[in-house]
C-alpha atoms as a PDB file:
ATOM      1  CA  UNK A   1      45.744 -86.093-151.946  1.00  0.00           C
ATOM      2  CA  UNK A   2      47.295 -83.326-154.169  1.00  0.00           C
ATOM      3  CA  UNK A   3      51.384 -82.901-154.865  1.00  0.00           C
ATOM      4  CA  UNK A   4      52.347 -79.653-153.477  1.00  0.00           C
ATOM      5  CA  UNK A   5      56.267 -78.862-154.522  1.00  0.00           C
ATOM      6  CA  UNK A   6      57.762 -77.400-151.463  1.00  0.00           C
ATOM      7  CA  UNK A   7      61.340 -77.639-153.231  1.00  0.00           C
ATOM      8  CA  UNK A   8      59.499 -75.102-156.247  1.00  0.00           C
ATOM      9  CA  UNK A   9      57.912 -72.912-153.630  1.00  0.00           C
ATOM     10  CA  UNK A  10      61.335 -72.713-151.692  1.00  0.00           C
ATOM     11  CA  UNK A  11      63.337 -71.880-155.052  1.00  0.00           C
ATOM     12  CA  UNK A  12      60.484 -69.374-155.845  1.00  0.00           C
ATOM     13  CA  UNK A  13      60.890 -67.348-152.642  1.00  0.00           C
ATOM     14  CA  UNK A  14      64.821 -66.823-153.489  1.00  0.00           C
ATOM     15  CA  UNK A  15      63.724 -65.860-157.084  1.00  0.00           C
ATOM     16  CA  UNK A  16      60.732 -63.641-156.040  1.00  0.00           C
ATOM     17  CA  UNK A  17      61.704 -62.881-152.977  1.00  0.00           C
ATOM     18  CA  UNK A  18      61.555 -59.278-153.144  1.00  0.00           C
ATOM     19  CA  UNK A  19      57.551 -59.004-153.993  1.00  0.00           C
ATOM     20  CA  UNK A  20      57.387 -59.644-150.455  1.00  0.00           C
ATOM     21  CA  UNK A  21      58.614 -56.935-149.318  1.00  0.00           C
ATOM     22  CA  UNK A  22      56.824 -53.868-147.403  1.00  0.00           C
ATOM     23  CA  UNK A  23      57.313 -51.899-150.841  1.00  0.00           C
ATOM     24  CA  UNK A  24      58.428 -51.791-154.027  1.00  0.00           C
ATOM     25  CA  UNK A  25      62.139 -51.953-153.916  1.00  0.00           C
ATOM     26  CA  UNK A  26      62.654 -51.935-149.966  1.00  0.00           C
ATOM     27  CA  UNK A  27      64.615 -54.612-148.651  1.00  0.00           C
ATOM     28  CA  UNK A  28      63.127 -55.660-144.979  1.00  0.00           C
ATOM     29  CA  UNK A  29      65.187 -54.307-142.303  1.00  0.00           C
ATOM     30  CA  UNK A  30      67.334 -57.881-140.819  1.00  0.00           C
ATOM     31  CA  UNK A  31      67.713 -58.407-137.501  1.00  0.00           C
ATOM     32  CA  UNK A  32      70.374 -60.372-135.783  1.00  0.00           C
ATOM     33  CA  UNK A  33      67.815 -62.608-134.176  1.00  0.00           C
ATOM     34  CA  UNK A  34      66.316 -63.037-137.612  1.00  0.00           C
ATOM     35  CA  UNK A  35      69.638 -64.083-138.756  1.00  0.00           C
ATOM     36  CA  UNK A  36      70.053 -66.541-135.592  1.00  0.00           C
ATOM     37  CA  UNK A  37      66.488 -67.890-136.081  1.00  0.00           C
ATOM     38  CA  UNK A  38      66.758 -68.824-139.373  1.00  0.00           C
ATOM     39  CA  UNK A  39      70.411 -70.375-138.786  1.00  0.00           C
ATOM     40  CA  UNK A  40      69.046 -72.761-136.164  1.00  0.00           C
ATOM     41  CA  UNK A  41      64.886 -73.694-137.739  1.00  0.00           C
ATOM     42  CA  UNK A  42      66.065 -73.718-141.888  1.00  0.00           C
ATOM     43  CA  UNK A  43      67.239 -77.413-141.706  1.00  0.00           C
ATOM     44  CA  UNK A  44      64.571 -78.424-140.168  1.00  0.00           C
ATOM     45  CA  UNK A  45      61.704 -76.450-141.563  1.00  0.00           C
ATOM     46  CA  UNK A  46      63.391 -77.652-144.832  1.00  0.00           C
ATOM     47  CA  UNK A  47      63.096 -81.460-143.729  1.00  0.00           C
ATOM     48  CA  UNK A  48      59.022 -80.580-142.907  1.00  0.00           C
ATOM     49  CA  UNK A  49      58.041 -79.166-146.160  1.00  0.00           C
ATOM     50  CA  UNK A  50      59.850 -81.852-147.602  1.00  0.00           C
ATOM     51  CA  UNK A  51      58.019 -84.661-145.775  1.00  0.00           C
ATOM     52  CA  UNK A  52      54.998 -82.571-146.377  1.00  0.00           C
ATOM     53  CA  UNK A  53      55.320 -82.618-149.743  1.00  0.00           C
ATOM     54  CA  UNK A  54      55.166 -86.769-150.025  1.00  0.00           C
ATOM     55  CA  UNK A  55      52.053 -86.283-148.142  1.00  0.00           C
ATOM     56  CA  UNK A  56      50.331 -84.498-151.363  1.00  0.00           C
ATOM     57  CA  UNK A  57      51.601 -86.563-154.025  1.00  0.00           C
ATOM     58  CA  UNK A  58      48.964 -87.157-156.745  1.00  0.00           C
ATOM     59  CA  UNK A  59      50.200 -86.846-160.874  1.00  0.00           C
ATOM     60  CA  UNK A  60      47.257 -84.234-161.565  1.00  0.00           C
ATOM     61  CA  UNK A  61      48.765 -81.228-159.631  1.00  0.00           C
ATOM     62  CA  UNK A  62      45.063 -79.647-159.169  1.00  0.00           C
ATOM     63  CA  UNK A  63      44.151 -78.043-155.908  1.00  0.00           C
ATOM     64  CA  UNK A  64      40.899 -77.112-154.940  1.00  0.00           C
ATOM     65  CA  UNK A  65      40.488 -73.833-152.729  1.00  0.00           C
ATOM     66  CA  UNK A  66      39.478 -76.248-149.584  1.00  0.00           C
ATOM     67  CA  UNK A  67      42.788 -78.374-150.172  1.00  0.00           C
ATOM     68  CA  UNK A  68      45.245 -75.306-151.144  1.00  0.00           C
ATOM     69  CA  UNK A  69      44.139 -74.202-147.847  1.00  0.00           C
ATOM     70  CA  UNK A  70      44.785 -76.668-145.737  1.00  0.00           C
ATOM     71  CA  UNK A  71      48.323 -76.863-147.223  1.00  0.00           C
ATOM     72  CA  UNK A  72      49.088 -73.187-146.525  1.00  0.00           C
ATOM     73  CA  UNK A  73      47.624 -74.285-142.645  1.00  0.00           C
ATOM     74  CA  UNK A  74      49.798 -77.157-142.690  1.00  0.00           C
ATOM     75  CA  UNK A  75      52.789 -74.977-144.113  1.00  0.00           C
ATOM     76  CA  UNK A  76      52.099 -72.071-141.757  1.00  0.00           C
ATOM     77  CA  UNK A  77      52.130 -74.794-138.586  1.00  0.00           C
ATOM     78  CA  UNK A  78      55.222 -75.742-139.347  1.00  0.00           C
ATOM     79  CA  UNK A  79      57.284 -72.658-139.596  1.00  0.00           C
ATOM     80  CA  UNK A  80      55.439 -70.669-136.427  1.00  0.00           C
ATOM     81  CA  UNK A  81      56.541 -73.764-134.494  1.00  0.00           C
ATOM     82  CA  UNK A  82      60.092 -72.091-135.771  1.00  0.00           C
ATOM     83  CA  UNK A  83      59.601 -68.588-134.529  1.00  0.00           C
ATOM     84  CA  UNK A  84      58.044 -67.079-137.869  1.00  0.00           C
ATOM     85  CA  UNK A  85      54.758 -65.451-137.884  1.00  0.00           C
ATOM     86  CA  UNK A  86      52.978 -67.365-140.540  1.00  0.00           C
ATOM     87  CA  UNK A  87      54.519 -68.640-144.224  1.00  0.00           C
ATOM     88  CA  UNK A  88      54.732 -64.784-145.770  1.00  0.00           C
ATOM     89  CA  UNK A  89      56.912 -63.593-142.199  1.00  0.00           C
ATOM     90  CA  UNK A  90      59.245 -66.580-143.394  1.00  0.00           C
ATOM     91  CA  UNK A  91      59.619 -66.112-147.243  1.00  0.00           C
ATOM     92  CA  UNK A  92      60.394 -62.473-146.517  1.00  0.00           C
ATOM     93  CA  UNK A  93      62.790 -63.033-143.932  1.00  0.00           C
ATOM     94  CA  UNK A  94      64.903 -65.958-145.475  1.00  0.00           C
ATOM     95  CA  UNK A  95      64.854 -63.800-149.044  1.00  0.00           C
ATOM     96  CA  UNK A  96      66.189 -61.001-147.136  1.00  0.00           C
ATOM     97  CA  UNK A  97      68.658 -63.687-145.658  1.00  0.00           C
ATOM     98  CA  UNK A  98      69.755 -65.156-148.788  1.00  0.00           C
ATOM     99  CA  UNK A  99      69.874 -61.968-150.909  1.00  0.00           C
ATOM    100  CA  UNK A 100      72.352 -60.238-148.643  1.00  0.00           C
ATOM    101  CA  UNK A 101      74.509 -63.755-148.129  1.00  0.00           C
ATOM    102  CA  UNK A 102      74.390 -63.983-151.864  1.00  0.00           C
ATOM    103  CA  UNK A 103      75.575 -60.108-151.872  1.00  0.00           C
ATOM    104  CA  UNK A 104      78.286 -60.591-149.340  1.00  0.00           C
ATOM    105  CA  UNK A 105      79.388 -64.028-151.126  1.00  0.00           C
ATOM    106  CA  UNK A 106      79.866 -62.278-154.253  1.00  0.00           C
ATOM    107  CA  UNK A 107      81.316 -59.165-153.413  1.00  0.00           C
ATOM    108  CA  UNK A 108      84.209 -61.428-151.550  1.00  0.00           C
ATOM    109  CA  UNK A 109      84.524 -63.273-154.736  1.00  0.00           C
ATOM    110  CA  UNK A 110      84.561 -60.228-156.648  1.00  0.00           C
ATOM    111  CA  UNK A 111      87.392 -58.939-154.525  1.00  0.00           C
ATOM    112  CA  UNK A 112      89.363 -62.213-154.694  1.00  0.00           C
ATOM    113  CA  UNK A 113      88.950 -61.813-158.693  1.00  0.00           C
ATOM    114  CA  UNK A 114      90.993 -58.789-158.797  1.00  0.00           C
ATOM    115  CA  UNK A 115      94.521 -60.128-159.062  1.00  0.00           C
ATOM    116  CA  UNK A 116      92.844 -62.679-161.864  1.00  0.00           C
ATOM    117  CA  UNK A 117      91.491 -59.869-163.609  1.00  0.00           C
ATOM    118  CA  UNK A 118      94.652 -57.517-163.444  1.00  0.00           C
ATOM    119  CA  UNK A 119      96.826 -60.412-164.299  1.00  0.00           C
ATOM    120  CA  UNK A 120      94.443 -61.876-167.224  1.00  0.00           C
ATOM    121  CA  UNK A 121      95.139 -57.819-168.121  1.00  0.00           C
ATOM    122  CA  UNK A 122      99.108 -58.217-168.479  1.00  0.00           C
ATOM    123  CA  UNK A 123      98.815 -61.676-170.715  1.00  0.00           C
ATOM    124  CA  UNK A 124      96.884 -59.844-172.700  1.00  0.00           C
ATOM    125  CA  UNK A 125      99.051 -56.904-173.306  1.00  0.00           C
ATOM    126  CA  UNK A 126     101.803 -59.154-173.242  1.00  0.00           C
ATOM    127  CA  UNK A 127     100.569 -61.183-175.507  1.00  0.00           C
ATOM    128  CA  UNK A 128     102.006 -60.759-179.083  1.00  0.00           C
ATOM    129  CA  UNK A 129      98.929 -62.978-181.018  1.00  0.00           C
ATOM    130  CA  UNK A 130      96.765 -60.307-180.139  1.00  0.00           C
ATOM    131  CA  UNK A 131      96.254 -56.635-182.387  1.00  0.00           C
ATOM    132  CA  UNK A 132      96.212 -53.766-180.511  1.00  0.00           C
ATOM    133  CA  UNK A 133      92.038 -53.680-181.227  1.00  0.00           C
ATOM    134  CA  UNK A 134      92.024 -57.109-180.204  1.00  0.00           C
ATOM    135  CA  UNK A 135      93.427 -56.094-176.991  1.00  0.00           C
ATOM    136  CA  UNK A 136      91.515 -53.194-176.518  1.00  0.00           C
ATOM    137  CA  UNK A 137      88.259 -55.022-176.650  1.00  0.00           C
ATOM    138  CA  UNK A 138      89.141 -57.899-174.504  1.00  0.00           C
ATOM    139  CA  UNK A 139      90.274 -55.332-171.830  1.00  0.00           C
ATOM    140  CA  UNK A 140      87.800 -53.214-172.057  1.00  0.00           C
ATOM    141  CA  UNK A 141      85.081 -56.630-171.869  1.00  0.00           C
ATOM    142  CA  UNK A 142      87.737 -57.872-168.579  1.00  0.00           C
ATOM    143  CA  UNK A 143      87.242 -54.658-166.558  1.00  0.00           C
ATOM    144  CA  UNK A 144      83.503 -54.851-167.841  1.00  0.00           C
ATOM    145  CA  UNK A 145      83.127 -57.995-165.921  1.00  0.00           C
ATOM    146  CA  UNK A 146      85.196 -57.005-162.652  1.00  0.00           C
ATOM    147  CA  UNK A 147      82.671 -53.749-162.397  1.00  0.00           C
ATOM    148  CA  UNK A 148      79.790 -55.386-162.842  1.00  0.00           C
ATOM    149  CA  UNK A 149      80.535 -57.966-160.029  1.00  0.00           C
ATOM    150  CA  UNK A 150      81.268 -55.086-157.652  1.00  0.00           C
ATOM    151  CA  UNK A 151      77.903 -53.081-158.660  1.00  0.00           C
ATOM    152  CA  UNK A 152      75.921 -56.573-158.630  1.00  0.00           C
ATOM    153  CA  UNK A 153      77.038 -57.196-155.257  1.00  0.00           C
ATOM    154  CA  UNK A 154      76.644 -53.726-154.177  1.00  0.00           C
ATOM    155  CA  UNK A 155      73.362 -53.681-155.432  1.00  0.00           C
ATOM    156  CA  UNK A 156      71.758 -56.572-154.500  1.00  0.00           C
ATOM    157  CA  UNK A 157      71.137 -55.742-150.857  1.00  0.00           C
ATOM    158  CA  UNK A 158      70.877 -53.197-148.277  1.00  0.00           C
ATOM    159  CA  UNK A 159      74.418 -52.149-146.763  1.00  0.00           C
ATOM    160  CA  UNK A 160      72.021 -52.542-142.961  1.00  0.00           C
ATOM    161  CA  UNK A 161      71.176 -55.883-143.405  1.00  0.00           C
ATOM    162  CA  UNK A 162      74.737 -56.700-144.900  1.00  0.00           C
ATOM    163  CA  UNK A 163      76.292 -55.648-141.010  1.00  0.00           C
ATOM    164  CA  UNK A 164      73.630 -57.807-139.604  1.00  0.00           C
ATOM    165  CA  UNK A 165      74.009 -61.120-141.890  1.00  0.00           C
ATOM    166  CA  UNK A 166      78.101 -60.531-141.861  1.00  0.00           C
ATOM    167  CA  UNK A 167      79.434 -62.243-138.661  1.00  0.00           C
ATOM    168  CA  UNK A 168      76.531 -64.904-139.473  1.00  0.00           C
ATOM    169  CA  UNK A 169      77.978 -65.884-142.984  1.00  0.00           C
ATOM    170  CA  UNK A 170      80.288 -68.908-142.311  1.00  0.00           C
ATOM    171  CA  UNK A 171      77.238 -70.827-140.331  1.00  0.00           C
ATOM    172  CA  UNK A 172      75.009 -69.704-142.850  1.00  0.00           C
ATOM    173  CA  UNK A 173      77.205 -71.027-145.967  1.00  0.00           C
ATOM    174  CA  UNK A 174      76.501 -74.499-143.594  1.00  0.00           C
ATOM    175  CA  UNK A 175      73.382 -74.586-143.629  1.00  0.00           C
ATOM    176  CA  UNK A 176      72.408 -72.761-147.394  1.00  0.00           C
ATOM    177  CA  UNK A 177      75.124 -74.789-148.995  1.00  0.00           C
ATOM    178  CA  UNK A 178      74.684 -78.132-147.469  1.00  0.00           C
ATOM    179  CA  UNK A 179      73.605 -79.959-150.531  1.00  0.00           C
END
Protein backbone atom coordinates (compact mmCIF):
# COMPACT_ATOMS: atom_id res chain seq x y z
CA UNK A 1 0.00 0.00 0.00
CA UNK A 2 0.66 3.75 -0.69
CA UNK A 3 1.60 6.55 2.27
CA UNK A 4 -1.12 9.00 2.28
CA UNK A 5 -0.11 12.10 4.81
CA UNK A 6 -3.24 12.88 6.62
CA UNK A 7 -1.14 15.29 9.01
CA UNK A 8 -0.15 17.33 5.30
CA UNK A 9 -3.71 17.15 4.10
CA UNK A 10 -4.98 18.43 7.60
CA UNK A 11 -2.29 21.39 7.63
CA UNK A 12 -3.31 22.03 3.94
CA UNK A 13 -7.01 22.59 4.69
CA UNK A 14 -6.02 25.43 7.41
CA UNK A 15 -3.63 26.90 4.73
CA UNK A 16 -6.07 26.56 1.75
CA UNK A 17 -8.92 26.52 3.42
CA UNK A 18 -10.66 29.22 1.77
CA UNK A 19 -10.63 27.58 -1.99
CA UNK A 20 -13.31 25.69 -0.51
CA UNK A 21 -15.51 27.97 -0.16
CA UNK A 22 -18.95 28.60 -2.16
CA UNK A 23 -17.00 31.63 -3.87
CA UNK A 24 -14.21 33.50 -4.21
CA UNK A 25 -13.71 35.35 -1.02
CA UNK A 26 -16.98 34.17 0.91
CA UNK A 27 -16.44 32.72 4.13
CA UNK A 28 -19.21 29.76 4.73
CA UNK A 29 -21.89 30.89 6.91
CA UNK A 30 -21.00 28.81 10.71
CA UNK A 31 -23.49 27.38 12.51
CA UNK A 32 -23.56 26.70 16.18
CA UNK A 33 -24.11 23.03 15.58
CA UNK A 34 -21.19 23.18 13.19
CA UNK A 35 -19.23 24.61 15.93
CA UNK A 36 -20.58 21.80 18.49
CA UNK A 37 -19.96 19.04 15.89
CA UNK A 38 -16.66 19.71 15.23
CA UNK A 39 -15.85 20.30 19.12
CA UNK A 40 -17.02 16.78 19.96
CA UNK A 41 -15.78 14.41 16.29
CA UNK A 42 -12.10 16.58 15.68
CA UNK A 43 -10.18 14.36 18.23
CA UNK A 44 -11.33 11.58 17.01
CA UNK A 45 -11.56 12.04 13.30
CA UNK A 46 -7.95 13.26 13.94
CA UNK A 47 -6.95 9.82 15.66
CA UNK A 48 -8.66 7.97 12.24
CA UNK A 49 -6.78 9.72 9.60
CA UNK A 50 -3.92 9.21 11.64
CA UNK A 51 -4.27 5.42 11.97
CA UNK A 52 -5.25 5.59 8.38
CA UNK A 53 -2.34 6.98 7.38
CA UNK A 54 0.02 3.87 8.83
CA UNK A 55 -2.25 1.85 6.77
CA UNK A 56 -0.69 3.47 3.38
CA UNK A 57 2.80 3.59 4.25
CA UNK A 58 5.05 2.73 1.27
CA UNK A 59 8.55 5.17 0.58
CA UNK A 60 7.38 5.80 -3.18
CA UNK A 61 4.40 8.16 -2.41
CA UNK A 62 2.68 7.18 -5.95
CA UNK A 63 -1.03 6.68 -6.11
CA UNK A 64 -2.77 5.26 -8.81
CA UNK A 65 -6.39 6.69 -9.64
CA UNK A 66 -7.94 3.15 -8.29
CA UNK A 67 -5.89 3.56 -4.91
CA UNK A 68 -6.32 7.56 -4.49
CA UNK A 69 -9.82 6.57 -4.59
CA UNK A 70 -10.25 4.27 -2.25
CA UNK A 71 -8.40 6.60 0.20
CA UNK A 72 -10.79 9.52 -0.39
CA UNK A 73 -13.70 6.46 0.32
CA UNK A 74 -11.88 5.48 3.28
CA UNK A 75 -11.39 9.27 4.33
CA UNK A 76 -14.98 10.21 3.48
CA UNK A 77 -16.25 7.00 5.82
CA UNK A 78 -14.69 8.24 8.48
CA UNK A 79 -15.79 11.77 8.85
CA UNK A 80 -19.75 11.09 7.72
CA UNK A 81 -19.63 8.64 10.63
CA UNK A 82 -18.93 12.29 12.41
CA UNK A 83 -21.86 14.21 11.05
CA UNK A 84 -20.03 15.75 7.87
CA UNK A 85 -21.30 15.20 4.48
CA UNK A 86 -18.32 13.79 2.76
CA UNK A 87 -14.33 15.03 3.15
CA UNK A 88 -14.99 18.63 1.17
CA UNK A 89 -18.32 19.38 3.86
CA UNK A 90 -15.45 18.83 6.55
CA UNK A 91 -12.38 20.82 5.20
CA UNK A 92 -14.77 23.71 4.64
CA UNK A 93 -16.34 23.62 7.84
CA UNK A 94 -13.23 23.14 10.19
CA UNK A 95 -11.34 26.07 7.91
CA UNK A 96 -14.21 28.19 8.61
CA UNK A 97 -13.73 26.95 12.32
CA UNK A 98 -10.18 27.60 12.63
CA UNK A 99 -10.02 30.86 10.62
CA UNK A 100 -12.48 32.66 12.84
CA UNK A 101 -10.81 30.98 16.25
CA UNK A 102 -7.55 32.14 14.82
CA UNK A 103 -9.38 35.70 14.22
CA UNK A 104 -10.90 35.86 17.64
CA UNK A 105 -7.46 34.54 19.26
CA UNK A 106 -5.66 37.28 17.75
CA UNK A 107 -7.77 40.10 18.01
CA UNK A 108 -7.78 39.26 22.05
CA UNK A 109 -4.09 39.23 21.84
CA UNK A 110 -4.04 42.26 19.90
CA UNK A 111 -6.12 43.97 22.54
CA UNK A 112 -4.01 42.63 25.44
CA UNK A 113 -0.89 44.20 23.40
CA UNK A 114 -2.09 47.62 23.83
CA UNK A 115 -0.69 48.62 27.20
CA UNK A 116 2.77 46.83 25.77
CA UNK A 117 2.61 48.87 22.84
CA UNK A 118 1.69 52.29 24.57
CA UNK A 119 4.20 51.60 27.22
CA UNK A 120 7.10 50.30 24.72
CA UNK A 121 5.86 54.07 23.30
CA UNK A 122 6.92 56.05 26.62
CA UNK A 123 10.55 54.12 26.93
CA UNK A 124 11.02 55.19 23.82
CA UNK A 125 10.31 58.81 24.19
CA UNK A 126 11.80 58.58 27.41
CA UNK A 127 14.59 57.22 26.35
CA UNK A 128 17.59 59.65 26.00
CA UNK A 129 19.95 57.03 23.60
CA UNK A 130 17.53 57.55 21.06
CA UNK A 131 17.47 60.88 18.28
CA UNK A 132 14.39 62.32 17.80
CA UNK A 133 14.38 60.39 14.03
CA UNK A 134 15.28 57.42 15.80
CA UNK A 135 12.24 57.75 17.78
CA UNK A 136 10.08 58.72 15.20
CA UNK A 137 10.68 55.63 13.19
CA UNK A 138 10.48 53.14 15.91
CA UNK A 139 7.05 54.69 16.83
CA UNK A 140 5.81 55.04 13.83
CA UNK A 141 7.04 50.92 13.04
CA UNK A 142 5.26 50.20 17.01
CA UNK A 143 1.83 51.60 16.06
CA UNK A 144 2.50 49.91 12.55
CA UNK A 145 2.44 46.62 14.25
CA UNK A 146 -0.55 47.27 16.82
CA UNK A 147 -2.79 48.26 13.50
CA UNK A 148 -1.96 45.63 11.60
CA UNK A 149 -2.91 43.04 14.34
CA UNK A 150 -6.30 44.72 14.69
CA UNK A 151 -6.95 44.79 10.70
CA UNK A 152 -5.44 41.07 10.49
CA UNK A 153 -7.82 39.95 12.96
CA UNK A 154 -10.58 41.95 11.63
CA UNK A 155 -9.99 40.68 8.41
CA UNK A 156 -9.51 37.28 8.61
CA UNK A 157 -13.10 36.22 9.16
CA UNK A 158 -16.63 37.03 8.89
CA UNK A 159 -17.96 39.18 11.99
CA UNK A 160 -21.31 36.17 11.61
CA UNK A 161 -19.32 33.36 12.10
CA UNK A 162 -17.15 35.22 14.81
CA UNK A 163 -20.76 35.41 17.17
CA UNK A 164 -21.20 31.82 16.37
CA UNK A 165 -17.51 30.38 17.16
CA UNK A 166 -17.28 33.02 20.32
CA UNK A 167 -18.91 31.26 23.35
CA UNK A 168 -17.25 27.99 21.71
CA UNK A 169 -13.58 29.34 21.97
CA UNK A 170 -12.27 28.06 25.37
CA UNK A 171 -13.37 24.22 24.38
CA UNK A 172 -12.13 24.80 21.11
CA UNK A 173 -8.51 26.16 22.27
CA UNK A 174 -8.82 22.27 24.01
CA UNK A 175 -9.17 20.53 21.44
CA UNK A 176 -7.07 22.78 18.45
CA UNK A 177 -4.29 23.32 20.91
CA UNK A 178 -3.92 19.99 22.49
CA UNK A 179 -0.53 19.17 21.17
Amino acid sequence: MKRIFISSLLSLFFVFGQTFSQEEGEQILLKSSDVKTFIHAFPQIKTDLERLDIKYDDDNHDFTIPEATEILNEVNKIVTKHGYTDYADFLVKTAAIAVTYSSIRINRESANAQPEFAEAIKEIENNPNYTAEQKEQMIAMLKQSSQTLSTMSEDMADPRNVAVVTPFVDELETVLEED
